[in-house]
PDB file of N, CA and C in Angstrom:
ATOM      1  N   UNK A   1     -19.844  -8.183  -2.477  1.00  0.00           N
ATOM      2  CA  UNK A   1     -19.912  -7.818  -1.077  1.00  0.00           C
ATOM      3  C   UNK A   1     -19.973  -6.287  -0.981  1.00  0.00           C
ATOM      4  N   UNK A   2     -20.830  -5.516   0.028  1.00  0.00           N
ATOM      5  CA  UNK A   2     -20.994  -4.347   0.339  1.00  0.00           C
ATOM      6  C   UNK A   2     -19.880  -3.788   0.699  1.00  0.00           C
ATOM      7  N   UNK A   3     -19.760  -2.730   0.728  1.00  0.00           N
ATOM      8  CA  UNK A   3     -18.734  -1.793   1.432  1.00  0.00           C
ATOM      9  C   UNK A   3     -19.279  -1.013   2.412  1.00  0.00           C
ATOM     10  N   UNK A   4     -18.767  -0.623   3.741  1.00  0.00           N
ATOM     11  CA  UNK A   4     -19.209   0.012   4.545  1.00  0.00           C
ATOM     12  C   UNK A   4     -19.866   1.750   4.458  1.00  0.00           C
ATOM     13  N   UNK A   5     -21.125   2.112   4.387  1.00  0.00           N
ATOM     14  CA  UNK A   5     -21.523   3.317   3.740  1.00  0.00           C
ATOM     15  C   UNK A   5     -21.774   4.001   5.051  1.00  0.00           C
ATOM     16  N   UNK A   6     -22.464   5.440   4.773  1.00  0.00           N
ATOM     17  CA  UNK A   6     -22.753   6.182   5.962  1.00  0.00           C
ATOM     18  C   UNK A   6     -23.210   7.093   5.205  1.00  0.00           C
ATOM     19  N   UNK A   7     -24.258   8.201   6.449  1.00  0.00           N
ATOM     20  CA  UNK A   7     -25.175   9.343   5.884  1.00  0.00           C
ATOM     21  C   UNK A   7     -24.251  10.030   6.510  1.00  0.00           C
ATOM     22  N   UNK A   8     -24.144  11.607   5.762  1.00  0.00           N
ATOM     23  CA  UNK A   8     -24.297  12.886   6.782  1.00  0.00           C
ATOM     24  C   UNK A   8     -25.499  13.642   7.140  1.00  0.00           C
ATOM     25  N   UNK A   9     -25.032  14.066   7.708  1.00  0.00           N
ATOM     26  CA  UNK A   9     -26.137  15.378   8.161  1.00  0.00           C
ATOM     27  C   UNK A   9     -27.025  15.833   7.089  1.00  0.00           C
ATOM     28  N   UNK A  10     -26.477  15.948   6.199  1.00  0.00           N
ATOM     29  CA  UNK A  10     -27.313  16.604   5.115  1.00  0.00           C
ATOM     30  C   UNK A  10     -28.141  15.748   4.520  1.00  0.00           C
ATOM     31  N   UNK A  11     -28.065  13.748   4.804  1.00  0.00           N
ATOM     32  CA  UNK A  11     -28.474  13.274   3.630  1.00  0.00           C
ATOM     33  C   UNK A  11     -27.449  12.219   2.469  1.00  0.00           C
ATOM     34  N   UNK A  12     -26.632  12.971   2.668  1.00  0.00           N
ATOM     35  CA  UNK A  12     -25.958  12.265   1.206  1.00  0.00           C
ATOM     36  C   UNK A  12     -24.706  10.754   2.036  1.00  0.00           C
ATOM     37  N   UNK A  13     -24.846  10.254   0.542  1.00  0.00           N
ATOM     38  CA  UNK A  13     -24.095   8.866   1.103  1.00  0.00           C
ATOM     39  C   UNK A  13     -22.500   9.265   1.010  1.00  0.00           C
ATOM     40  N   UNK A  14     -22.191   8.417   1.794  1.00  0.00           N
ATOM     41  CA  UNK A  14     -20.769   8.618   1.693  1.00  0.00           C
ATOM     42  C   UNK A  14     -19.721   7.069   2.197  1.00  0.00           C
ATOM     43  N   UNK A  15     -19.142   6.888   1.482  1.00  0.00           N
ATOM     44  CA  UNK A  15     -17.845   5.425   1.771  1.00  0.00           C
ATOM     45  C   UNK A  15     -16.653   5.946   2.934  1.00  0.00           C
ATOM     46  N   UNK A  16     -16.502   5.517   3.913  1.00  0.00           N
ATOM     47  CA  UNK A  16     -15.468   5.707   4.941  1.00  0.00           C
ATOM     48  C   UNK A  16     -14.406   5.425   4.117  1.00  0.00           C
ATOM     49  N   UNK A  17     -12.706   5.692   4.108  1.00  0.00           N
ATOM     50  CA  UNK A  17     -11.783   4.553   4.026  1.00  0.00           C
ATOM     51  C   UNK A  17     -10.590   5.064   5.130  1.00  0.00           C
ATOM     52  N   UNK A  18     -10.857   3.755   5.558  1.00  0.00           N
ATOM     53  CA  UNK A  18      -9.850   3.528   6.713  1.00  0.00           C
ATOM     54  C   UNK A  18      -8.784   2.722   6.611  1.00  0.00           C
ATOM     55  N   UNK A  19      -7.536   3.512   7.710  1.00  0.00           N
ATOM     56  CA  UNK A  19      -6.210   3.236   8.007  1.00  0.00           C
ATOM     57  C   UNK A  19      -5.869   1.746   7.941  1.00  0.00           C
ATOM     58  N   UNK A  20      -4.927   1.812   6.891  1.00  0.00           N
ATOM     59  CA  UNK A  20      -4.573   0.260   6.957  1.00  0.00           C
ATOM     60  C   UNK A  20      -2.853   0.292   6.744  1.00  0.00           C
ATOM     61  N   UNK A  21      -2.209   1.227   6.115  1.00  0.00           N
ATOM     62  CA  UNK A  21      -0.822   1.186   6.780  1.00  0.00           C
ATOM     63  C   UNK A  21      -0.507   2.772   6.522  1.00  0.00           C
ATOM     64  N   UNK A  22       0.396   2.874   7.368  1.00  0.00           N
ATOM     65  CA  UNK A  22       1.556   3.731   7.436  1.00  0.00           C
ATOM     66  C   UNK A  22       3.164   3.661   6.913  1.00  0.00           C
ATOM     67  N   UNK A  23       3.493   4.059   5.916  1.00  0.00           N
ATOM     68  CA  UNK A  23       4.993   4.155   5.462  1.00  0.00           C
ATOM     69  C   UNK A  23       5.653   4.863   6.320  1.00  0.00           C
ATOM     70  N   UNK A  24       6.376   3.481   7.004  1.00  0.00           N
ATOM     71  CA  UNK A  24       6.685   4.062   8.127  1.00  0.00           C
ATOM     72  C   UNK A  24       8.491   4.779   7.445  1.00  0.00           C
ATOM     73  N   UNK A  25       8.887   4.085   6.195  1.00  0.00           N
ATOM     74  CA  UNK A  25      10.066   4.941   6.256  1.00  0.00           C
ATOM     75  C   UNK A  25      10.234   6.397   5.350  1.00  0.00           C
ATOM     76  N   UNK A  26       8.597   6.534   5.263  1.00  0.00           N
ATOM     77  CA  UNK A  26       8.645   7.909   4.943  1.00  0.00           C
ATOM     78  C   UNK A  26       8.352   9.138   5.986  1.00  0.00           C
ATOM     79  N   UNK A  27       7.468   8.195   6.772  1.00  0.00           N
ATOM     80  CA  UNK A  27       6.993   9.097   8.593  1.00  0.00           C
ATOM     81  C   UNK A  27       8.378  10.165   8.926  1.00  0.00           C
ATOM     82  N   UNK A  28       8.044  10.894   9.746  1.00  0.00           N
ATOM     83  CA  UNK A  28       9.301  12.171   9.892  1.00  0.00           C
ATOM     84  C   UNK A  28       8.619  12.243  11.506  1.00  0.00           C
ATOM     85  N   UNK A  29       7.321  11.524  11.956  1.00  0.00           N
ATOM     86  CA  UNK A  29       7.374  11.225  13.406  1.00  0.00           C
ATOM     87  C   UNK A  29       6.769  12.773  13.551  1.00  0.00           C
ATOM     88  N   UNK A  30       6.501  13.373  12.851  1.00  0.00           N
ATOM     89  CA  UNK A  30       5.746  15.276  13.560  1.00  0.00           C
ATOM     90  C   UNK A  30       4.764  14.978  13.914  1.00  0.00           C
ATOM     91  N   UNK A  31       3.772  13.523  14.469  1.00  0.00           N
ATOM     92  CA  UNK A  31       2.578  13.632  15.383  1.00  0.00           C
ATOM     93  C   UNK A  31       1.296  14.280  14.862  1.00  0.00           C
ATOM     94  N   UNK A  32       1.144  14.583  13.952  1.00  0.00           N
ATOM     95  CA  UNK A  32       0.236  15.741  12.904  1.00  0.00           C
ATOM     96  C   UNK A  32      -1.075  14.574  13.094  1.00  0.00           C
ATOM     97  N   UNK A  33      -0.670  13.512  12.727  1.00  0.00           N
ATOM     98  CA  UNK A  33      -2.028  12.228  12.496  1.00  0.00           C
ATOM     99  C   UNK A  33      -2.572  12.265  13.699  1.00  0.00           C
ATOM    100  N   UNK A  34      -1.420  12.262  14.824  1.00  0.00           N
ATOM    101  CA  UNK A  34      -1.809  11.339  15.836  1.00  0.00           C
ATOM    102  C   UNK A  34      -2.933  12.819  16.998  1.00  0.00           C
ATOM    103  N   UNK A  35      -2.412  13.932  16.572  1.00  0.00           N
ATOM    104  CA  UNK A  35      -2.980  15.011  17.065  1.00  0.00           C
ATOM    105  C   UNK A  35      -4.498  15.339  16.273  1.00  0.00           C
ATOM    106  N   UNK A  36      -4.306  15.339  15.192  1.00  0.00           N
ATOM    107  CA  UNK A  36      -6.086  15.386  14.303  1.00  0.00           C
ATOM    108  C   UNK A  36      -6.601  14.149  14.589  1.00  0.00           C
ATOM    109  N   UNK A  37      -5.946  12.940  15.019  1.00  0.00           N
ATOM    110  CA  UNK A  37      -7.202  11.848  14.850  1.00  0.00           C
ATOM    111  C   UNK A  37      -8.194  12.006  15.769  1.00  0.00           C
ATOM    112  N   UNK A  38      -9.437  11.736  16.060  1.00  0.00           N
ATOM    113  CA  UNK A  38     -10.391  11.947  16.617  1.00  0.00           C
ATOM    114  C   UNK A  38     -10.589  10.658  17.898  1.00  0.00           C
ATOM    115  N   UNK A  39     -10.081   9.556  17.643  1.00  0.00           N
ATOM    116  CA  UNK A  39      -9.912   8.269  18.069  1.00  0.00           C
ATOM    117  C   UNK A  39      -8.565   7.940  18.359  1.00  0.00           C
ATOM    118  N   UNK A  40      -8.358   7.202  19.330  1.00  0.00           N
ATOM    119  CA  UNK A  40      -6.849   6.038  19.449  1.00  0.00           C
ATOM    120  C   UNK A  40      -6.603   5.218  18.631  1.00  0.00           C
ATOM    121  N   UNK A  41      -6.365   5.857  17.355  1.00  0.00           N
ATOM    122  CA  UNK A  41      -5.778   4.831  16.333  1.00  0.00           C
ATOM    123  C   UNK A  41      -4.011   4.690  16.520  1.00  0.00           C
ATOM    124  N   UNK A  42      -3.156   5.942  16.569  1.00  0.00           N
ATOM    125  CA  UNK A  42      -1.558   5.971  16.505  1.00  0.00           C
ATOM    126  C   UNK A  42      -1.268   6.018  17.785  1.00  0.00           C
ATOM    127  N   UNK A  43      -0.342   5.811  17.556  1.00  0.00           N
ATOM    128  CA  UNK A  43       1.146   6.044  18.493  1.00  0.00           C
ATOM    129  C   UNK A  43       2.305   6.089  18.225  1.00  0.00           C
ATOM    130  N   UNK A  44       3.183   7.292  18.595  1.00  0.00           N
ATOM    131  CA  UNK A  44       4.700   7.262  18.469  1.00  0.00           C
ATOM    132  C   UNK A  44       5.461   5.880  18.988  1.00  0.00           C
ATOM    133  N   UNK A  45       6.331   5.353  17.968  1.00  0.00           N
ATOM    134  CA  UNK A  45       6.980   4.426  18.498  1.00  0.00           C
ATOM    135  C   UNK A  45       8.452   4.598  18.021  1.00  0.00           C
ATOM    136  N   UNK A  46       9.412   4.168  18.473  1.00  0.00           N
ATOM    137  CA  UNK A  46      10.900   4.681  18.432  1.00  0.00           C
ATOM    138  C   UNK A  46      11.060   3.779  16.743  1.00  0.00           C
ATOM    139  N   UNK A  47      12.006   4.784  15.822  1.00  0.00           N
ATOM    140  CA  UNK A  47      12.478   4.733  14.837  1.00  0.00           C
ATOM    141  C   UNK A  47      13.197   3.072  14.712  1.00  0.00           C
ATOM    142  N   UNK A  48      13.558   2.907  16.196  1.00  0.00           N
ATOM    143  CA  UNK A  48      14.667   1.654  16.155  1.00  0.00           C
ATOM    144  C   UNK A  48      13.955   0.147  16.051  1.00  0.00           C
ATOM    145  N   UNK A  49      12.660   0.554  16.716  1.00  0.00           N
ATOM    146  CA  UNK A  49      11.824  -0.685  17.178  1.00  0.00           C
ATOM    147  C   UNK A  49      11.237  -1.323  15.581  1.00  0.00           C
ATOM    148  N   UNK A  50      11.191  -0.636  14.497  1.00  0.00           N
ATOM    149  CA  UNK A  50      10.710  -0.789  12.961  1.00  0.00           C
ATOM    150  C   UNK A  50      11.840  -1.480  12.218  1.00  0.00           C
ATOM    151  N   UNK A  51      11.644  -2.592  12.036  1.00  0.00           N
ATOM    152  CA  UNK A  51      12.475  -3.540  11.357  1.00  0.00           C
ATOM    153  C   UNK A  51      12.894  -2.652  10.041  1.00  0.00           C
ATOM    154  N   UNK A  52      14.311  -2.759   9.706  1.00  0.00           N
ATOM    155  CA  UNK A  52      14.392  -1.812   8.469  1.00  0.00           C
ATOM    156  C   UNK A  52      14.857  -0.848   8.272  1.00  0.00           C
ATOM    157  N   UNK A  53      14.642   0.279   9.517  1.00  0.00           N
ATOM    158  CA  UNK A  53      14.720   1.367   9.140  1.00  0.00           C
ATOM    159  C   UNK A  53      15.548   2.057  10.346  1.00  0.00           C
ATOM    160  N   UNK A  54      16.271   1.164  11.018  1.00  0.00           N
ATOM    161  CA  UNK A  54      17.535   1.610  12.039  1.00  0.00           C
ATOM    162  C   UNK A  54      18.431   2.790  11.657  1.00  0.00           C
ATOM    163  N   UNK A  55      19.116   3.083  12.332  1.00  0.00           N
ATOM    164  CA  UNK A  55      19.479   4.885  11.584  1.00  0.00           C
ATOM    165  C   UNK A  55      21.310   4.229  11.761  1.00  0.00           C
ATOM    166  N   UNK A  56      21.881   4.577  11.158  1.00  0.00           N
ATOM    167  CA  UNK A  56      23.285   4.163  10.955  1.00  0.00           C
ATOM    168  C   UNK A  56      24.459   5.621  11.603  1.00  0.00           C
ATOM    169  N   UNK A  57      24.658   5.484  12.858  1.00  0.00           N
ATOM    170  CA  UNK A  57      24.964   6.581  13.447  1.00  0.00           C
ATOM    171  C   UNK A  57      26.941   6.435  12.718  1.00  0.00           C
ATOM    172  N   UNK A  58      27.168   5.585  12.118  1.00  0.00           N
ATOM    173  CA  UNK A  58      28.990   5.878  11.558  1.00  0.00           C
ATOM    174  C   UNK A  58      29.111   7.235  10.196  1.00  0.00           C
ATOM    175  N   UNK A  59      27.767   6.854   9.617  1.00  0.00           N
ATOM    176  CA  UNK A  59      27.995   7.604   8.372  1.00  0.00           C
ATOM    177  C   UNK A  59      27.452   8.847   8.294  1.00  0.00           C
ATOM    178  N   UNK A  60      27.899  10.082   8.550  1.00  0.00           N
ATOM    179  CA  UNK A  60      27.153  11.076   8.616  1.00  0.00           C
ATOM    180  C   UNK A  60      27.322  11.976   7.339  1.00  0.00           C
ATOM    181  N   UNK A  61      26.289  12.742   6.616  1.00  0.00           N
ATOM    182  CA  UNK A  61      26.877  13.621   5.503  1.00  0.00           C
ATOM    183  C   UNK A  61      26.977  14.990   6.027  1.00  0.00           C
ATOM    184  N   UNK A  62      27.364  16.101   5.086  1.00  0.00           N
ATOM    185  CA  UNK A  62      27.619  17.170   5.273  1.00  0.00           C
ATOM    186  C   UNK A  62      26.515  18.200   6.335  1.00  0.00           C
ATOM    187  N   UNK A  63      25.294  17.661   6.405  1.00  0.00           N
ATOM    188  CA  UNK A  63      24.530  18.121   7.497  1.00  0.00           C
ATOM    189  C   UNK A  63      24.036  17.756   8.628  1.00  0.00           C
ATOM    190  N   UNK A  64      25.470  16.572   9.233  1.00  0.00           N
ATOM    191  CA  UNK A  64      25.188  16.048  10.442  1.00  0.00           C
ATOM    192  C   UNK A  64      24.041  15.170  10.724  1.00  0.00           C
ATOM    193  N   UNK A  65      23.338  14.713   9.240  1.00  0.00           N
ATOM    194  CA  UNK A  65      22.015  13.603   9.219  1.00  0.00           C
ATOM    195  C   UNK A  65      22.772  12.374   8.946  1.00  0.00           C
ATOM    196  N   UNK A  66      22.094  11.329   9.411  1.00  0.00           N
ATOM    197  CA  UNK A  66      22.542  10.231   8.505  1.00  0.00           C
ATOM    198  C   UNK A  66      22.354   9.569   7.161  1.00  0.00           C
ATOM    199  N   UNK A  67      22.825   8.809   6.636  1.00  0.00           N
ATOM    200  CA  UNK A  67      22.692   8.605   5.202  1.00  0.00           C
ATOM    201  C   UNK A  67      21.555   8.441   4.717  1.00  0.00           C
ATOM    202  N   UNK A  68      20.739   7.946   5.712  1.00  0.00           N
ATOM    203  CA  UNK A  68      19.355   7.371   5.795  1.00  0.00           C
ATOM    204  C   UNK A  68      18.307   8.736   5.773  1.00  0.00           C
ATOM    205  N   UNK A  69      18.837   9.808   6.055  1.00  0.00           N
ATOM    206  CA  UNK A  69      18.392  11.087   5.936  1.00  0.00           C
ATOM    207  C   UNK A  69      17.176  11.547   7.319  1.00  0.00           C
ATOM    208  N   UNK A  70      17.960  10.784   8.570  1.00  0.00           N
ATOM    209  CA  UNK A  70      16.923  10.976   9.546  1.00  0.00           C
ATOM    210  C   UNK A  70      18.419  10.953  10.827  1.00  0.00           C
ATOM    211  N   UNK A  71      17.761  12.547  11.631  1.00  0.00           N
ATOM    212  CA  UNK A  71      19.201  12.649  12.801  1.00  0.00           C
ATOM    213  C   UNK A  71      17.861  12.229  13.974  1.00  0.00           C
ATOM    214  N   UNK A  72      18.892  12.352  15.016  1.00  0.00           N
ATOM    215  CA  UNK A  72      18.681  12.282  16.489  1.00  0.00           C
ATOM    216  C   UNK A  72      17.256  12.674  16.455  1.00  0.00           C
ATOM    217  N   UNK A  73      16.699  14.027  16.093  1.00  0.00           N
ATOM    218  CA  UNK A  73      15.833  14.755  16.233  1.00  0.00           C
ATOM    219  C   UNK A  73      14.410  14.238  15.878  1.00  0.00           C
ATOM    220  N   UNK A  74      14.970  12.769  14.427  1.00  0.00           N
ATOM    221  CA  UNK A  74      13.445  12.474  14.230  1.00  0.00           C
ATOM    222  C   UNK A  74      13.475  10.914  14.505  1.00  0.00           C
ATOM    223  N   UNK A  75      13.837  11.014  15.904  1.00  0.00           N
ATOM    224  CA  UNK A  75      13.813   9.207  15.942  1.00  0.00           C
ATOM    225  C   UNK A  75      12.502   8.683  16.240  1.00  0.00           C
ATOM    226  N   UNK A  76      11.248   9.186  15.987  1.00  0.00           N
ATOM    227  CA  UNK A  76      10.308   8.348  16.379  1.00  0.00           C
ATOM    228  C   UNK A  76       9.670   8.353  14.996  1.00  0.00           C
ATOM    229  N   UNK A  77       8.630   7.604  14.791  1.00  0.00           N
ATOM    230  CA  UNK A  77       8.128   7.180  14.053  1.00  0.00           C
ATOM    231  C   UNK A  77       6.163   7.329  14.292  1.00  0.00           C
ATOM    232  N   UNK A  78       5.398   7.084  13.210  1.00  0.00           N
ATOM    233  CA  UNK A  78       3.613   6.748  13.755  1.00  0.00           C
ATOM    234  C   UNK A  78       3.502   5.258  13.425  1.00  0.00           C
ATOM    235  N   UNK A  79       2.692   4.304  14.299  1.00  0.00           N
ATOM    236  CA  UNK A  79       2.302   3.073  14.041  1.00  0.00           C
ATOM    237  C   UNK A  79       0.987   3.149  14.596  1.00  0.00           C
ATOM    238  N   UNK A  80       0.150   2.192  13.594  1.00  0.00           N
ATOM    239  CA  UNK A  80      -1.390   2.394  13.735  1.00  0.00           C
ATOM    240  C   UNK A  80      -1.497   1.101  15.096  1.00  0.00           C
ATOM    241  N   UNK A  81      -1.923   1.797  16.246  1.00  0.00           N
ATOM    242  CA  UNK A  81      -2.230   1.289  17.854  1.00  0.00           C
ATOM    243  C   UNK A  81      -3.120   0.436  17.373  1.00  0.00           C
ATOM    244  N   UNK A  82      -4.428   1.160  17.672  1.00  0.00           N
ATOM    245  CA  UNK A  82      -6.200   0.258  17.172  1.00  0.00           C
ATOM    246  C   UNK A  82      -6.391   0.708  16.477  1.00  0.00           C
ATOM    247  N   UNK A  83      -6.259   0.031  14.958  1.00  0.00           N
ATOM    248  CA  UNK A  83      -6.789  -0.042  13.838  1.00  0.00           C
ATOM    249  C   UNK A  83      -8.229  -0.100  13.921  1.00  0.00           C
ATOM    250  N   UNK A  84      -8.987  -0.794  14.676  1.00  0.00           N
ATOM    251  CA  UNK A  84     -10.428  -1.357  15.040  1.00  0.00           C
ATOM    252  C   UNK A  84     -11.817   0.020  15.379  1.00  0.00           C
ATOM    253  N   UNK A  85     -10.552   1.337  15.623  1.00  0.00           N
ATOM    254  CA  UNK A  85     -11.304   2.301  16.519  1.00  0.00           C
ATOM    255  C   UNK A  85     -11.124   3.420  15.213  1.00  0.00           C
ATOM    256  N   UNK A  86     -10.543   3.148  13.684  1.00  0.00           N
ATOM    257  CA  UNK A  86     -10.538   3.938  12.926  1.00  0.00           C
ATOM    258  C   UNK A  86     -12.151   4.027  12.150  1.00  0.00           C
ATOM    259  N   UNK A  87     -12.125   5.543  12.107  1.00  0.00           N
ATOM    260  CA  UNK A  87     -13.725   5.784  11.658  1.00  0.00           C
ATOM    261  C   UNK A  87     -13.508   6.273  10.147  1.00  0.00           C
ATOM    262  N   UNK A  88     -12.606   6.128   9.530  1.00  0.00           N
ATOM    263  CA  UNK A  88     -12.544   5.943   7.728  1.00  0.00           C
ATOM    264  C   UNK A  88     -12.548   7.899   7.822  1.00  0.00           C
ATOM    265  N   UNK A  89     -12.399   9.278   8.409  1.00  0.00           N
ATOM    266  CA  UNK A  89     -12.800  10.239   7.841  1.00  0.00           C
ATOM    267  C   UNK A  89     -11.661  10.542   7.155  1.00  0.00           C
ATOM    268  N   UNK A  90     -10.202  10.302   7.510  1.00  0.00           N
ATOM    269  CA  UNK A  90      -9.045  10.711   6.616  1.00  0.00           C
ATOM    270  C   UNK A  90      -8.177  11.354   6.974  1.00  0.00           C
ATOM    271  N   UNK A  91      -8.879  11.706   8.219  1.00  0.00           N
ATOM    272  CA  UNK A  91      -8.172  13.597   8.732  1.00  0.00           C
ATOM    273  C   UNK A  91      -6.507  13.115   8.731  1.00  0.00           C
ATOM    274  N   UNK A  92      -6.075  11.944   9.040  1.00  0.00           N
ATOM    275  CA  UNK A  92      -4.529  11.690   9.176  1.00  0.00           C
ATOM    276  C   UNK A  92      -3.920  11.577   8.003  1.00  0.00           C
ATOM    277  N   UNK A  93      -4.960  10.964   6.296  1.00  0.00           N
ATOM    278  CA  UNK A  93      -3.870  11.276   5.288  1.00  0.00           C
ATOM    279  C   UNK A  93      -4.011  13.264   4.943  1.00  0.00           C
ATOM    280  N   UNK A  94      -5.038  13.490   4.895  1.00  0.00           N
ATOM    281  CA  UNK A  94      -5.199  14.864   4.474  1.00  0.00           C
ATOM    282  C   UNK A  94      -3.912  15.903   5.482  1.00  0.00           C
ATOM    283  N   UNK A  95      -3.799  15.474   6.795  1.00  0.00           N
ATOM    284  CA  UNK A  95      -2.509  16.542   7.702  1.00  0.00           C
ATOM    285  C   UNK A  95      -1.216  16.293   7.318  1.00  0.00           C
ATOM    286  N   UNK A  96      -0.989  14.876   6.674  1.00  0.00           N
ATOM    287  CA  UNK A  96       0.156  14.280   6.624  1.00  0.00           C
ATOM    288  C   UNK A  96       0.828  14.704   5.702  1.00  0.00           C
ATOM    289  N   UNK A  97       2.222  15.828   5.243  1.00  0.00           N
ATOM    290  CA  UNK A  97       3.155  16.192   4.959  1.00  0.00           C
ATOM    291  C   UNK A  97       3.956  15.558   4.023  1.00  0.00           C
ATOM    292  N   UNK A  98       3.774  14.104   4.584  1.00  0.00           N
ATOM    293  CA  UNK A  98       4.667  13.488   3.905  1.00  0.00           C
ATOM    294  C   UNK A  98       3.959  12.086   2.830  1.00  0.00           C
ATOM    295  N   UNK A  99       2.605  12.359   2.766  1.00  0.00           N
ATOM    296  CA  UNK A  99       1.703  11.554   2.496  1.00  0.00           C
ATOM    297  C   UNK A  99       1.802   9.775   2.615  1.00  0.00           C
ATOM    298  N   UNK A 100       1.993   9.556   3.794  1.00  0.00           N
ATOM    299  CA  UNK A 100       2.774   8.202   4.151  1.00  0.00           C
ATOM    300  C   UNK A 100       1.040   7.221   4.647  1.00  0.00           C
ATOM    301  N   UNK A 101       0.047   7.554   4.839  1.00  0.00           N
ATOM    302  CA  UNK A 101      -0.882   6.543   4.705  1.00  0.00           C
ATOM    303  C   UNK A 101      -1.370   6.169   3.539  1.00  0.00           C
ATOM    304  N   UNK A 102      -2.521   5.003   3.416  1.00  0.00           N
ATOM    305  CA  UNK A 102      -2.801   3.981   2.515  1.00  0.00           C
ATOM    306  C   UNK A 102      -4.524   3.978   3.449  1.00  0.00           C
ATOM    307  N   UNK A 103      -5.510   4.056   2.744  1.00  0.00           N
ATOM    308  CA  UNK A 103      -6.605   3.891   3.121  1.00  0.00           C
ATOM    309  C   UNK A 103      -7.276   2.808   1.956  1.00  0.00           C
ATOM    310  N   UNK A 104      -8.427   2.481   2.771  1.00  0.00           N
ATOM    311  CA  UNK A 104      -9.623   1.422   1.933  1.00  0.00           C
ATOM    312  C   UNK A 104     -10.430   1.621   2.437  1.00  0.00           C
ATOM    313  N   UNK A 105     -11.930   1.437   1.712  1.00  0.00           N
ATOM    314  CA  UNK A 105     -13.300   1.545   2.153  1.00  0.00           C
ATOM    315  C   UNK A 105     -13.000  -0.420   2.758  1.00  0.00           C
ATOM    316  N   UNK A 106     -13.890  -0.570   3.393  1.00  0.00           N
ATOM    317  CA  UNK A 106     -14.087  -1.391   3.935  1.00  0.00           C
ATOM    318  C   UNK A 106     -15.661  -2.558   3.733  1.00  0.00           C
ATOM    319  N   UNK A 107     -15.391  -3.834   3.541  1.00  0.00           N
ATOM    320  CA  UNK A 107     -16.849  -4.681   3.397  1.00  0.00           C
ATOM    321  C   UNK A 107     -17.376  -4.619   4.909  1.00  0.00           C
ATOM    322  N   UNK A 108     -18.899  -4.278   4.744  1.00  0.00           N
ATOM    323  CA  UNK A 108     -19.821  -4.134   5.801  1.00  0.00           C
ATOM    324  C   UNK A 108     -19.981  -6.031   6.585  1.00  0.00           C
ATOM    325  N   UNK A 109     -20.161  -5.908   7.783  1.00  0.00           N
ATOM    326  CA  UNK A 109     -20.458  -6.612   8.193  1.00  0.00           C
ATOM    327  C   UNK A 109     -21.612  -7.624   8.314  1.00  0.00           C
ATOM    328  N   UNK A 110     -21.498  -8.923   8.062  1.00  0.00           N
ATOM    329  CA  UNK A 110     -23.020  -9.337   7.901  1.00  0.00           C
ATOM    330  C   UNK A 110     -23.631  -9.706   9.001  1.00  0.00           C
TER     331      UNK A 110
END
């Protein structure tokens, strides 16, 4: 089966690979993806709403974070909105800090 291809400007071929997850318990929620993407792929969604990764407000260490290593400050999280509207260029793993996406070229449609 094909994979989804594309020209540029210049001519030359090139393979998209597009958004297929986000680690969300590595996300730190700084919006970096959701500001370079070109399309409505993300959205901030609250830290709490992500099965898993609830923040444990009893145990705090010496810098007022929780054990889990996430305070007040980074309670949101990125979750991919429309996946459907991602155009494979990358710009969200290349900004991302914390390198928390996962891309794939994709089979072309028949």
């Amino acid at each position: 089966m094909s994979v989804i291809t594309g020209v540029t400007r210049g001519g030359e071929s090139y393979t998209p690979a597009f958004v297929m997850e986000i680690d969300q318990a590595h996300c730190i929620g700084c919006g970096r993806c959701f500001k370079v993407c070109p399309r409505d792929v993300f959205d901030l969604i609250e830290r709490e709403d992500v099965a898993g990764l609830e923040a444990d407000d009893d145990e705090d260490d010496d810098y007022g974070d929780d054990d889990d290593g996430f305070s007040d400050d980074t309670a949101m999280v990125m979750s991919i909105k429309n996946a459907m509207d991602c155009i494979g260029c990358g710009s969200c793993a290349r900004i991302c800090p914390k390198s928390c996406f996962t891309h794939e070229a994709q089979p072309a449609a028949a």
